[in-house]
Protein backbone atom coordinates (compact mmCIF):
# COMPACT_ATOMS: atom_id res chain seq x y z
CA UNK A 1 65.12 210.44 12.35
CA UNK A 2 64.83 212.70 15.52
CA UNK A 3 66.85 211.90 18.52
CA UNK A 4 64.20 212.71 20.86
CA UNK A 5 62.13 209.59 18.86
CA UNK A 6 64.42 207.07 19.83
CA UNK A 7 64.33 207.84 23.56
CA UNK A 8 61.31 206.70 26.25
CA UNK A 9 59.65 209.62 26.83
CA UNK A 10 61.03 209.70 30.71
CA UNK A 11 64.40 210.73 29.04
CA UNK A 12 64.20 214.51 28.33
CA UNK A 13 66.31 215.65 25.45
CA UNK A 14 66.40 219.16 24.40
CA UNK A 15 68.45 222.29 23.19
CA UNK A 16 71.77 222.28 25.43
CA UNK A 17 71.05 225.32 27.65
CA UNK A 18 72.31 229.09 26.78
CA UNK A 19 75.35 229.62 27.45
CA UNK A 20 76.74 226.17 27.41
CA UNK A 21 80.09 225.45 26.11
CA UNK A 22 81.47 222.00 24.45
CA UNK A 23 84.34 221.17 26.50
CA UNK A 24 85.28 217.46 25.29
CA UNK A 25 84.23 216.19 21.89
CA UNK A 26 84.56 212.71 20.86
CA UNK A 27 85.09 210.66 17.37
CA UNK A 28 81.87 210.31 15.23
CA UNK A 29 79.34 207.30 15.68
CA UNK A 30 77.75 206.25 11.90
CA UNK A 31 75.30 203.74 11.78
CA UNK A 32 72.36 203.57 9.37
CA UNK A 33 70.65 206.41 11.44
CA UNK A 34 73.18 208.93 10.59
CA UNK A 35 76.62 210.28 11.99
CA UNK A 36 76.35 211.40 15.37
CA UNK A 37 79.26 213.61 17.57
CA UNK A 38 79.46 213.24 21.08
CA UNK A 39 80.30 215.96 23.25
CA UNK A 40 80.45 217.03 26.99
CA UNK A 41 78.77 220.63 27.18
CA UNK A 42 79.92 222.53 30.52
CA UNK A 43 76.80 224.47 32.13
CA UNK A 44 76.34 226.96 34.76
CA UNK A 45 77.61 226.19 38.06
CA UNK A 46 80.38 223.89 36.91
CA UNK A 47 78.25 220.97 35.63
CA UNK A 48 78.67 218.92 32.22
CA UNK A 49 75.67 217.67 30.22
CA UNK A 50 75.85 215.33 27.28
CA UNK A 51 75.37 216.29 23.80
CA UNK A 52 75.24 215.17 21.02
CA UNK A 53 74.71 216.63 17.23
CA UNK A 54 74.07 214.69 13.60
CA UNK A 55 76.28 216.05 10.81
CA UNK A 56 74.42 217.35 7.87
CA UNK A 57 72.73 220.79 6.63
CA UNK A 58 69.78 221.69 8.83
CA UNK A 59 70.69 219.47 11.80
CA UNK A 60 71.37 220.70 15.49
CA UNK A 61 72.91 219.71 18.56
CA UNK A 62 70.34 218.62 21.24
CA UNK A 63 71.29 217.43 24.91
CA UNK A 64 70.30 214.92 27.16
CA UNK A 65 70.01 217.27 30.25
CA UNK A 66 68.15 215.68 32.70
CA UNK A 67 71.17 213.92 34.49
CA UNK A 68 74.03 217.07 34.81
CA UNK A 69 77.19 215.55 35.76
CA UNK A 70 80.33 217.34 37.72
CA UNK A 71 82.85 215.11 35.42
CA UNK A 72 83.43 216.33 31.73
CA UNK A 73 84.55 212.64 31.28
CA UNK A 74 81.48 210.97 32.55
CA UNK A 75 78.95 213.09 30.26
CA UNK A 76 81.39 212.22 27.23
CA UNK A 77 80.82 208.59 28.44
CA UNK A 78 76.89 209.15 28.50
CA UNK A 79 77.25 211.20 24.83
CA UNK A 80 78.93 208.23 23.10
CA UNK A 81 75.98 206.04 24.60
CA UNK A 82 73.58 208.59 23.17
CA UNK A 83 75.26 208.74 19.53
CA UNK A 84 75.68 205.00 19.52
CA UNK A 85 71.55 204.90 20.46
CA UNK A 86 70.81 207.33 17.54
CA UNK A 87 73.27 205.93 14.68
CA UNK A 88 71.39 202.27 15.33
C-alpha cells in the first residue's frame, strides 16, 4: 500500500527534497501495512521535515513536507505518527 493512499488528500507527501539529509532516525513501526522507519530529514535553511521509508526491495523514502519544522525532535515526533498511520 502507498503512503500517499492513506493520507486526505490536503496532506502532501512526496520525495524528501534534494539535498536533504536524515539527521534523527527512529526504531521501526510494523503493523499489517508493512515496516515503516521514521526519520527527521534536515532541509535547506535549517529546517527538518518528516520522513518516513517502508523496508523492502523497490520501496522509497517519501516525506510529509508540507509542515517544515526548526526542531529535529519535533519532525521525528510527526515521523513516528506517520509510520504508525502507514503500518495500520
Amino acid at each position: 500500500m502507498h503512503l500517499d493512499k492513506l493520507f486526505d488528500k490536503s496532506v502532501l507527501v512526496s520525495c524528501p527534497p534534494p539535498g536533504s539529509v536524515n539527521v534523527r532516525i527512529g526504531n521501526a513501526v510494523e503493523g499489517p501495512g508493512g515496516r515503516w522507519i521514521p526519520c527527521a530529514s534536515a532541509i535547506a535553511g535549517g529546517a527538518y521535515v518528516s520522513c518516513v521509508y517502508e523496508v523492502g526491495p523497490g520501496r522509497r523514502q517519501v516525506c510529509a513536507g508540507i509542515h517544515p519544522t526548526s526542531c529535529a525532535d519535533e519532525a521525528l515526533s510527526r515521523a513516528i505518527e506517520l509510520a504508525t498511520t502507514a503500518a495500520a
